[in-house]
C-alpha atoms as a PDB file:
ATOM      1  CA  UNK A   1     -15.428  77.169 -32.799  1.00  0.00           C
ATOM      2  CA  UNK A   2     -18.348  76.161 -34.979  1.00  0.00           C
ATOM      3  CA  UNK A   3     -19.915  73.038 -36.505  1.00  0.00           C
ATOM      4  CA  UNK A   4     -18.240  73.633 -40.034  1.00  0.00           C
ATOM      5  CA  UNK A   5     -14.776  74.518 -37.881  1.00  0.00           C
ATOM      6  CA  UNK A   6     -14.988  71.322 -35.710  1.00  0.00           C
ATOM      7  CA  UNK A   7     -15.625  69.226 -38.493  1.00  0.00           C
ATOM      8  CA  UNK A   8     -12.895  70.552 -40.720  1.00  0.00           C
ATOM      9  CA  UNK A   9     -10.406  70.167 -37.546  1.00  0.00           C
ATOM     10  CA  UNK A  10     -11.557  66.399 -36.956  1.00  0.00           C
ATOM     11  CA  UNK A  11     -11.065  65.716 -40.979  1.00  0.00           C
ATOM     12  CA  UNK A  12      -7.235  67.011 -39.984  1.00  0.00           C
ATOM     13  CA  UNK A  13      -6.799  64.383 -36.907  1.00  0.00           C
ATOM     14  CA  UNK A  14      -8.299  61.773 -37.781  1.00  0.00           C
ATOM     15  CA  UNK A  15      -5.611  59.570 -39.717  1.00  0.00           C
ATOM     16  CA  UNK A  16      -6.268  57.836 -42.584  1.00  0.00           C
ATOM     17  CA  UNK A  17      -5.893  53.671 -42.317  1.00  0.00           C
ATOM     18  CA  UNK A  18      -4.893  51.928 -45.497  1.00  0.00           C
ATOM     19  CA  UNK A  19      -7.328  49.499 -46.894  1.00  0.00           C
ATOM     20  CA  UNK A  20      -7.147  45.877 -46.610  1.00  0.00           C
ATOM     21  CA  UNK A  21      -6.434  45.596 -50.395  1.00  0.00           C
ATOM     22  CA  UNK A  22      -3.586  48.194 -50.242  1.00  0.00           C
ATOM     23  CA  UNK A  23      -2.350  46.402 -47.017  1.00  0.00           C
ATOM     24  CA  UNK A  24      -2.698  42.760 -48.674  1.00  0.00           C
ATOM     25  CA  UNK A  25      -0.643  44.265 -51.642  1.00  0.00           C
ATOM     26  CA  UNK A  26       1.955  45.613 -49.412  1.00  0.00           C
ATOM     27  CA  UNK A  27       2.427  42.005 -47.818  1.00  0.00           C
ATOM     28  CA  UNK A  28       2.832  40.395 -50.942  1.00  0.00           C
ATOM     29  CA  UNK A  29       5.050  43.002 -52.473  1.00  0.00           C
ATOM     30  CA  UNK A  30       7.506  41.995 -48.991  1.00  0.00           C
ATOM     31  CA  UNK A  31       7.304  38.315 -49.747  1.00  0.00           C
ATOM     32  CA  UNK A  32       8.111  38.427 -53.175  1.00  0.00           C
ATOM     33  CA  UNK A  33      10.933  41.113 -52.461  1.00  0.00           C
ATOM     34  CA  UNK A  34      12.067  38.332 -49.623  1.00  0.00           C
ATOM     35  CA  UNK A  35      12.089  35.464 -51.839  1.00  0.00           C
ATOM     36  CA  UNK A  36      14.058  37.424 -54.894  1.00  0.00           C
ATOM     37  CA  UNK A  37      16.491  37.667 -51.922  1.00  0.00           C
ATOM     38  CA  UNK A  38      17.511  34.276 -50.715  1.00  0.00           C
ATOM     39  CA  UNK A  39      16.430  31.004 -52.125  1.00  0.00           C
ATOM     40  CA  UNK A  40      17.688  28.855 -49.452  1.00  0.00           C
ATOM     41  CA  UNK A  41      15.410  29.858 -47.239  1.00  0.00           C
ATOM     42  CA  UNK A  42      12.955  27.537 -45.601  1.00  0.00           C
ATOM     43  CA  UNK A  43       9.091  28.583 -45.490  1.00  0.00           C
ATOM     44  CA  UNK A  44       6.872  27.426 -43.104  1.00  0.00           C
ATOM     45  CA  UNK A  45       3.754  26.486 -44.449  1.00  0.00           C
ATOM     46  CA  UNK A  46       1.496  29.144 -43.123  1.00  0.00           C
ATOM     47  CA  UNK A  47       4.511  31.453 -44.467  1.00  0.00           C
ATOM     48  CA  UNK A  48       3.950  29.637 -47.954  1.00  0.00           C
ATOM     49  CA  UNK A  49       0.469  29.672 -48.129  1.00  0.00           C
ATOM     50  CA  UNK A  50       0.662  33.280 -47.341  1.00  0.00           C
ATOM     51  CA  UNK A  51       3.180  33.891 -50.422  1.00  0.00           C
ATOM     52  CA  UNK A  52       1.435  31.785 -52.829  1.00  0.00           C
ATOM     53  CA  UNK A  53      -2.276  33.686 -51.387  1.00  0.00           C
ATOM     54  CA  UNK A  54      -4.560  30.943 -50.331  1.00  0.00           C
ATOM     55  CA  UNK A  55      -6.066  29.266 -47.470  1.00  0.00           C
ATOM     56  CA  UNK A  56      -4.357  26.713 -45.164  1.00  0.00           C
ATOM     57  CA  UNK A  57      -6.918  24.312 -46.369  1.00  0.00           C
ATOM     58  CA  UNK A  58      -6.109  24.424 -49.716  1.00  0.00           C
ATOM     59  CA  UNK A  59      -2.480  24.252 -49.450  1.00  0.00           C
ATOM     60  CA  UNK A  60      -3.235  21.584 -47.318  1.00  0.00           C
ATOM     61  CA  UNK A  61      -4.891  19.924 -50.226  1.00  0.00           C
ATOM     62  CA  UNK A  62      -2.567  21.007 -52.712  1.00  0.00           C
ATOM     63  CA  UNK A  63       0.284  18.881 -50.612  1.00  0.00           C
ATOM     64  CA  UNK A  64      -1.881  16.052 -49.875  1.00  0.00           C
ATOM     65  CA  UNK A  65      -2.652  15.378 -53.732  1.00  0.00           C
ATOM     66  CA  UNK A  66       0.837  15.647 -55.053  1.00  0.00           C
ATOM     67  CA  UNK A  67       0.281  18.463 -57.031  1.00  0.00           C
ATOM     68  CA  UNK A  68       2.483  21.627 -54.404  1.00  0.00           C
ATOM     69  CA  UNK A  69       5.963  21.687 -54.013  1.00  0.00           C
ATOM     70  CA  UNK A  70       8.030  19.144 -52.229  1.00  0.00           C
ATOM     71  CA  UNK A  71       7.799  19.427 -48.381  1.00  0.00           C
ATOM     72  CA  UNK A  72      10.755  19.301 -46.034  1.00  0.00           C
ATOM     73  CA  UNK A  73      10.396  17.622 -42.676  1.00  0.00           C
ATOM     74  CA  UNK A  74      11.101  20.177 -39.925  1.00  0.00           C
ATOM     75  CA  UNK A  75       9.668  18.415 -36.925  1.00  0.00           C
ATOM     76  CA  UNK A  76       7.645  15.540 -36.114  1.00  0.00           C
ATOM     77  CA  UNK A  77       4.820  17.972 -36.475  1.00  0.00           C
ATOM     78  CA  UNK A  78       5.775  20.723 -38.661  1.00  0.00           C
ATOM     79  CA  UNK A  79       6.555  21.280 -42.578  1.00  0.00           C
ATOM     80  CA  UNK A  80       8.211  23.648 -44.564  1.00  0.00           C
ATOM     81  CA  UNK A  81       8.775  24.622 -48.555  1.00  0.00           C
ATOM     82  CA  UNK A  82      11.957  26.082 -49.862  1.00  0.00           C
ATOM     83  CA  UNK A  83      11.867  29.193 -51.384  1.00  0.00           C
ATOM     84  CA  UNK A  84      13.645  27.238 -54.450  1.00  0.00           C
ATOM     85  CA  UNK A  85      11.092  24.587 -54.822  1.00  0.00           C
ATOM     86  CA  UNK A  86       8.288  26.883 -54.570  1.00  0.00           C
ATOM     87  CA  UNK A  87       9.342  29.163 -57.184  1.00  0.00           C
ATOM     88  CA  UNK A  88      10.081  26.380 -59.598  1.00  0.00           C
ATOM     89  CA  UNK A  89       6.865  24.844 -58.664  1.00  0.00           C
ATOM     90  CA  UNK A  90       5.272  28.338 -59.365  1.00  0.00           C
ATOM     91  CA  UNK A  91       6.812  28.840 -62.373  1.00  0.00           C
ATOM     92  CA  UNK A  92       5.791  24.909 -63.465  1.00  0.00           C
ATOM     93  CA  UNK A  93       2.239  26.253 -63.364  1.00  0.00           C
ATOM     94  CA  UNK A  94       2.226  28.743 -65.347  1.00  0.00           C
ATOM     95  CA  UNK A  95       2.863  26.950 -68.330  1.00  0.00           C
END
């Protein structure tokens, strides 16, 4: 086989990995597809943050300042958002 040959057969094995933007889009595309689903449905907050696309920190903030969604109580230690309160929070944004 020659260079040009070799070359042409690793272009044919190597596969291709989506980007990190396609791959973030994908994500987000699945949450919103999840939350259209079921609105009962109990996030957890990293879950939330996730969906809503920012950092712990500033959901954090968002909570701690009144301004997010209202929080339910799952443990002594952890919090959650339902998919209901976060989309009318969302959609109290916009305006």
């Amino acid at each position: 086989m020659n260079l040009r040959e070799n070359e042409i057969a690793e272009q044919r094995c190597k596969r291709k990995e989506p980007s990190q933007v396609e791959g973030e889009r994908r994500r987000q595309r699945a949450a919103q597809q999840q939350v259209a689903g079921h609105r009962d449905k109990v996030l957890g907050f990293r879950q939330w943050c996730a969906l809503c696309g920012f950092s712990l920190a500033t959901g954090r903030r968002l909570l701690k300042s009144g301004a997010g969604p209202p929080v339910v109580q799952l443990s002594p230690r952890r919090i959650g958002i339902r998919e209901n309160d976060n989309a009318m929070w969302q959609q109290a944004r916009e305006r």
